[in-house]
N, C-alpha and C. Protein backbone atom coordinates (compact mmCIF):
# COMPACT_ATOMS: atom_id res chain seq x y z
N UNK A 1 -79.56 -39.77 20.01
CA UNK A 1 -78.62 -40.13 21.05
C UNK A 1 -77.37 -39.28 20.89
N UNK A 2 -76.77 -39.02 21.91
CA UNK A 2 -75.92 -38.26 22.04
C UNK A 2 -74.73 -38.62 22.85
N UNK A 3 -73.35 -38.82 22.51
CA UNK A 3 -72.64 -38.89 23.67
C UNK A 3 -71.33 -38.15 23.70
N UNK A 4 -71.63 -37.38 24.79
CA UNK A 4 -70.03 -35.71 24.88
C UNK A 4 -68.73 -36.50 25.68
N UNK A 5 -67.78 -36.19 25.74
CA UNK A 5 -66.61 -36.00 26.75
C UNK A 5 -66.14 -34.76 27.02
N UNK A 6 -66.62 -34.66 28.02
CA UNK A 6 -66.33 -33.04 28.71
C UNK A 6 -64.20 -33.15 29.17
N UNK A 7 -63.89 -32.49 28.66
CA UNK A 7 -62.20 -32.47 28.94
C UNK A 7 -61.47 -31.52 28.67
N UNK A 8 -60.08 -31.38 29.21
CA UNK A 8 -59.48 -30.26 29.11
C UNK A 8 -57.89 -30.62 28.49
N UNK A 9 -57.86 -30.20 27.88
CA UNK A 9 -56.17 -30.06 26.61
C UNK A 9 -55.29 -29.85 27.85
N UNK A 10 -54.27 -30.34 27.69
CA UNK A 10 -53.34 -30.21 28.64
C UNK A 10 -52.99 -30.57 30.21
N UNK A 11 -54.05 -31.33 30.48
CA UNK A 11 -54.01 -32.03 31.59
C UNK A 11 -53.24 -33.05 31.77
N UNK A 12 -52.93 -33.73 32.65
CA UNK A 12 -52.32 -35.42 32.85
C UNK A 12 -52.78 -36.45 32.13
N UNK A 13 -54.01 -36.54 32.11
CA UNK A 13 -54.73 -37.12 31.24
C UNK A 13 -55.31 -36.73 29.76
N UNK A 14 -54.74 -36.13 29.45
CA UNK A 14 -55.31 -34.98 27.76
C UNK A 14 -54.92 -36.50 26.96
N UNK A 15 -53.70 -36.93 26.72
CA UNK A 15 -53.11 -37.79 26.30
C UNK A 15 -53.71 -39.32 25.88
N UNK A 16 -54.30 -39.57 27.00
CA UNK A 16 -55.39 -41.01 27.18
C UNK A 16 -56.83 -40.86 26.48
N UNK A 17 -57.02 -39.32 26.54
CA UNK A 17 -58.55 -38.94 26.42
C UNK A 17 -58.45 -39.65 24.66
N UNK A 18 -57.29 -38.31 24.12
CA UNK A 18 -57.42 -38.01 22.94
C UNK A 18 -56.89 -39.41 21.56
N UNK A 19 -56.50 -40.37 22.80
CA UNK A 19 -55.90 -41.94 22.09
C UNK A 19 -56.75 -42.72 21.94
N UNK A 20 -58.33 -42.27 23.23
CA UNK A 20 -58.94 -43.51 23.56
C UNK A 20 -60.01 -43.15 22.13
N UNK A 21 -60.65 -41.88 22.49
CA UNK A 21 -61.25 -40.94 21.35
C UNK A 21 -60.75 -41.56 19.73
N UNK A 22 -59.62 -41.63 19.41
CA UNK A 22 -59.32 -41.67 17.85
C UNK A 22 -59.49 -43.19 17.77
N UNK A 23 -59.06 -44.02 19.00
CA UNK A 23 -59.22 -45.13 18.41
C UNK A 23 -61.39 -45.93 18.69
N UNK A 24 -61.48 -45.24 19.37
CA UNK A 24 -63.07 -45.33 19.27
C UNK A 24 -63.66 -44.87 18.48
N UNK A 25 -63.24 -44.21 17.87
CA UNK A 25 -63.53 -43.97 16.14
C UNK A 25 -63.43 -44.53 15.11
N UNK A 26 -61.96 -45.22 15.13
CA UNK A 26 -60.96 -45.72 14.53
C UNK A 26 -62.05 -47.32 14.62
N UNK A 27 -62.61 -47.67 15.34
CA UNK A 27 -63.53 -49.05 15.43
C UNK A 27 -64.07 -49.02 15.27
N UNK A 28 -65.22 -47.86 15.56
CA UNK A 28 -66.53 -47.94 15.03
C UNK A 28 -66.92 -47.17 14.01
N UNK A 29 -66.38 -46.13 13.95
CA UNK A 29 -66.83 -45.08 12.81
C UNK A 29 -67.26 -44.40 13.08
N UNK A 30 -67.65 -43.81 14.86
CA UNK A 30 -68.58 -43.36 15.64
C UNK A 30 -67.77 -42.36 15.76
N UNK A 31 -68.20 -40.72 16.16
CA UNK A 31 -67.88 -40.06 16.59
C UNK A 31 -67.95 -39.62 17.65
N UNK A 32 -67.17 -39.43 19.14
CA UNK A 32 -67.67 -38.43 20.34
C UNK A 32 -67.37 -37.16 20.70
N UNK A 33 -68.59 -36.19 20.61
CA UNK A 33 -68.50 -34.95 20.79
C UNK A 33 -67.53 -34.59 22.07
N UNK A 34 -66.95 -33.42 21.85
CA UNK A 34 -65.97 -33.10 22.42
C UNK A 34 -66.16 -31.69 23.33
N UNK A 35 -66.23 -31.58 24.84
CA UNK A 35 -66.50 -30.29 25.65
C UNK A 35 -65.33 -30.20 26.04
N UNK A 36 -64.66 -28.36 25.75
CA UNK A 36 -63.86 -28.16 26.47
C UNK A 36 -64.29 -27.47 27.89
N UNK A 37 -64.51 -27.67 29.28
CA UNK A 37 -64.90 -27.22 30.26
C UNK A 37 -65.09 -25.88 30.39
N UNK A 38 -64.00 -25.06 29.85
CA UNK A 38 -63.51 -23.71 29.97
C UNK A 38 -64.09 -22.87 28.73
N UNK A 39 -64.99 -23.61 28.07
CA UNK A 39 -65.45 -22.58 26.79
C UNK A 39 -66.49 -22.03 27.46
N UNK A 40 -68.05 -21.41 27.02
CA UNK A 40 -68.90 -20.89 26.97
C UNK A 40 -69.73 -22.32 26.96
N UNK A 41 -69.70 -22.67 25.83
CA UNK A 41 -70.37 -23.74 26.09
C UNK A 41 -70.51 -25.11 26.49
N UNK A 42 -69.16 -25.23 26.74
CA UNK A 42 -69.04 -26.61 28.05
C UNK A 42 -69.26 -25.91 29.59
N UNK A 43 -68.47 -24.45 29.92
CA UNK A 43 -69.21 -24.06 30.85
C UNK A 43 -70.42 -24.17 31.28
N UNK A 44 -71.37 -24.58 30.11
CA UNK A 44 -73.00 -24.17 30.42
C UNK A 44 -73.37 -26.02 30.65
N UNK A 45 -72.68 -26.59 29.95
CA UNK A 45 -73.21 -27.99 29.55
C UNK A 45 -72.62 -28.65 31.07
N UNK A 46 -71.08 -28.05 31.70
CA UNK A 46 -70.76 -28.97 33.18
C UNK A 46 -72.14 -28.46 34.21
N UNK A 47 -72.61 -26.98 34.17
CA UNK A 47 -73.77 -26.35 34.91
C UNK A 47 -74.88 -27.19 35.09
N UNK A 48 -74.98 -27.55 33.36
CA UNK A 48 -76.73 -27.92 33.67
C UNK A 48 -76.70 -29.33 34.64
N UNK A 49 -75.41 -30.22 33.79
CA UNK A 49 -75.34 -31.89 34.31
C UNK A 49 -74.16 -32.03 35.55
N UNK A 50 -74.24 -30.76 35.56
CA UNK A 50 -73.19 -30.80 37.51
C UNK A 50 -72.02 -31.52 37.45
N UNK A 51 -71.43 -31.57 36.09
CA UNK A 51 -69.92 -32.06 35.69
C UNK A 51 -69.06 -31.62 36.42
N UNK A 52 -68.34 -31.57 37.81
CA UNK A 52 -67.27 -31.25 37.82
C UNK A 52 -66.00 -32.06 38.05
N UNK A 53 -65.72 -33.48 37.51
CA UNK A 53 -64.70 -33.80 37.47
C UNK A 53 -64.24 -34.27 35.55
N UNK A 54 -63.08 -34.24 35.92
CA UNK A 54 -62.65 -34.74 34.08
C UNK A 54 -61.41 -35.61 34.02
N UNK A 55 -61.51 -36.47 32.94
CA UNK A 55 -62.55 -36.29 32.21
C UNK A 55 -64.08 -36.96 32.39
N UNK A 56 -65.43 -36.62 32.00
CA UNK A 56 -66.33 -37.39 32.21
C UNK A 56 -67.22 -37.37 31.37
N UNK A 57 -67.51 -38.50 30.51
CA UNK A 57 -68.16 -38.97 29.32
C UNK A 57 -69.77 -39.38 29.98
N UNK A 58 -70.65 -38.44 28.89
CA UNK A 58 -71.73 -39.39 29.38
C UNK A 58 -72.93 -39.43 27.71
N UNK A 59 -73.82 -40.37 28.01
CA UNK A 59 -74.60 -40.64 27.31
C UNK A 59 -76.10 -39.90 27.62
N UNK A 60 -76.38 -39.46 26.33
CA UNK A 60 -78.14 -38.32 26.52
C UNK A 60 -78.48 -38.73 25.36
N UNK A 61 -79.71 -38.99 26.19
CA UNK A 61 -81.17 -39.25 24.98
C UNK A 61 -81.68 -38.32 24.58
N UNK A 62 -82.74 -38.08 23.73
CA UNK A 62 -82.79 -37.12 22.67
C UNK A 62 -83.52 -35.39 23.29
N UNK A 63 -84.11 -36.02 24.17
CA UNK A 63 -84.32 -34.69 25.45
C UNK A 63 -83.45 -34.49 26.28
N UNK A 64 -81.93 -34.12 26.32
CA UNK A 64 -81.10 -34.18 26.88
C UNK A 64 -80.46 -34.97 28.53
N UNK A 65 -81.82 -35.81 28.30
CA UNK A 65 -81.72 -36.93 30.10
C UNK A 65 -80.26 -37.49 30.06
N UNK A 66 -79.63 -38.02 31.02
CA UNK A 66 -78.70 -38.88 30.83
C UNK A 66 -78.86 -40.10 31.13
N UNK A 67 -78.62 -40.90 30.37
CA UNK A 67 -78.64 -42.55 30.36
C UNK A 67 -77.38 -43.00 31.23
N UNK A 68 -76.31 -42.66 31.02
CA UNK A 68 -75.06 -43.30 31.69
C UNK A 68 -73.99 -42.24 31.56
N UNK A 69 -73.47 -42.35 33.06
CA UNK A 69 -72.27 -41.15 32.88
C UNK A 69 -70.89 -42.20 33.76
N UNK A 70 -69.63 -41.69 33.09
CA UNK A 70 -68.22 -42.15 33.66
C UNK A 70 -67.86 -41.05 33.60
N UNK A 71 -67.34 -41.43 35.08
CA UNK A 71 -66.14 -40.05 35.56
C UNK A 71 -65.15 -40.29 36.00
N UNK A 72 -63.87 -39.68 35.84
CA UNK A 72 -62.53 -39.65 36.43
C UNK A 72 -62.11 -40.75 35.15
N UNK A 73 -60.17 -40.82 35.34
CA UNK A 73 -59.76 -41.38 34.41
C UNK A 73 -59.78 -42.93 33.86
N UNK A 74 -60.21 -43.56 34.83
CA UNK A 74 -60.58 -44.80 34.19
C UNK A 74 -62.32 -45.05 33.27
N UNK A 75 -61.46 -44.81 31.91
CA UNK A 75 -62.44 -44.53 30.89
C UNK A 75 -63.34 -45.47 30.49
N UNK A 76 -64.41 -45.75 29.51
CA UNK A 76 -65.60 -46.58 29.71
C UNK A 76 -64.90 -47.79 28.58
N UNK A 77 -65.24 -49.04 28.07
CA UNK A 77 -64.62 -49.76 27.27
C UNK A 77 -65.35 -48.78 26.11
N UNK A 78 -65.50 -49.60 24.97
CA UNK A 78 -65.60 -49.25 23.62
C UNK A 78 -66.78 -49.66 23.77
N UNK A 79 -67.32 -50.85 23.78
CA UNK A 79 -68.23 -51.08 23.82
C UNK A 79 -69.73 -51.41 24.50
N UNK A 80 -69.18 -50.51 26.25
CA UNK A 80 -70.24 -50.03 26.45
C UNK A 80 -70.66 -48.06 26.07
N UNK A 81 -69.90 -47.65 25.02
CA UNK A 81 -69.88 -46.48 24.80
C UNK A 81 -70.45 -46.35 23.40
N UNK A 82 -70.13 -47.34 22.87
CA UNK A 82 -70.56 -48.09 21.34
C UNK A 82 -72.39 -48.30 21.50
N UNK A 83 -72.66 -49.13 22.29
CA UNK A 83 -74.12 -49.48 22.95
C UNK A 83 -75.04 -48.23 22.86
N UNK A 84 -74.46 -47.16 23.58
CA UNK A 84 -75.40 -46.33 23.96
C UNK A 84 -75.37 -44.89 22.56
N UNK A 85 -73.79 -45.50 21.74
CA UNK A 85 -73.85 -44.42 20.47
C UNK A 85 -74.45 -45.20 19.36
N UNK A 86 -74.95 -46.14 19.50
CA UNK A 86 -75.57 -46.53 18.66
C UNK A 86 -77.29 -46.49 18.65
N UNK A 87 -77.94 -46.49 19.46
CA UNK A 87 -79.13 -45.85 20.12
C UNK A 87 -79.84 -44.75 19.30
């Protein structure tokens, strides 16, 4: 199981991303991978899953399908993000 947040440093929202991130860590112990849009390889990763708004968190099973995706700034709780990183 896998779950990214595709996002960009310096936005309006950089701030919320990177609070909600430490403390969803900070609870579970869980880590969420981190896309910056503008690299090489978040470039390729918004392509394949047609990401274009941010930030937008989603959940992939082990063949890269997606189980559940949130987009725009109202972010997912903890623990439906917890659910699917625990998987």
């Amino acid at each position: 199981m896998r779950v990214v947040c595709v996002w960009r440093e310096g936005e309006d929202y950089s701030r919320i991303v990177r609070e909600w991130m430490r403390e969803f860590e900070r609870r579970t112990g869980r880590e969420i991978e981190s896309l910056d849009p503008q690299t090489h390889e978040g470039e390729g990763f918004c392509q394949a899953y047609d990401v274009v708004e941010y930030p937008t968190m989603m959940a992939l099973d082990n063949k890269g399908g997606v189980l559940e995706m949130w987009r725009g700034k109202m972010l997912p709780t903890f623990d439906e993000v917890n659910y699917w990183a625990m998987q």
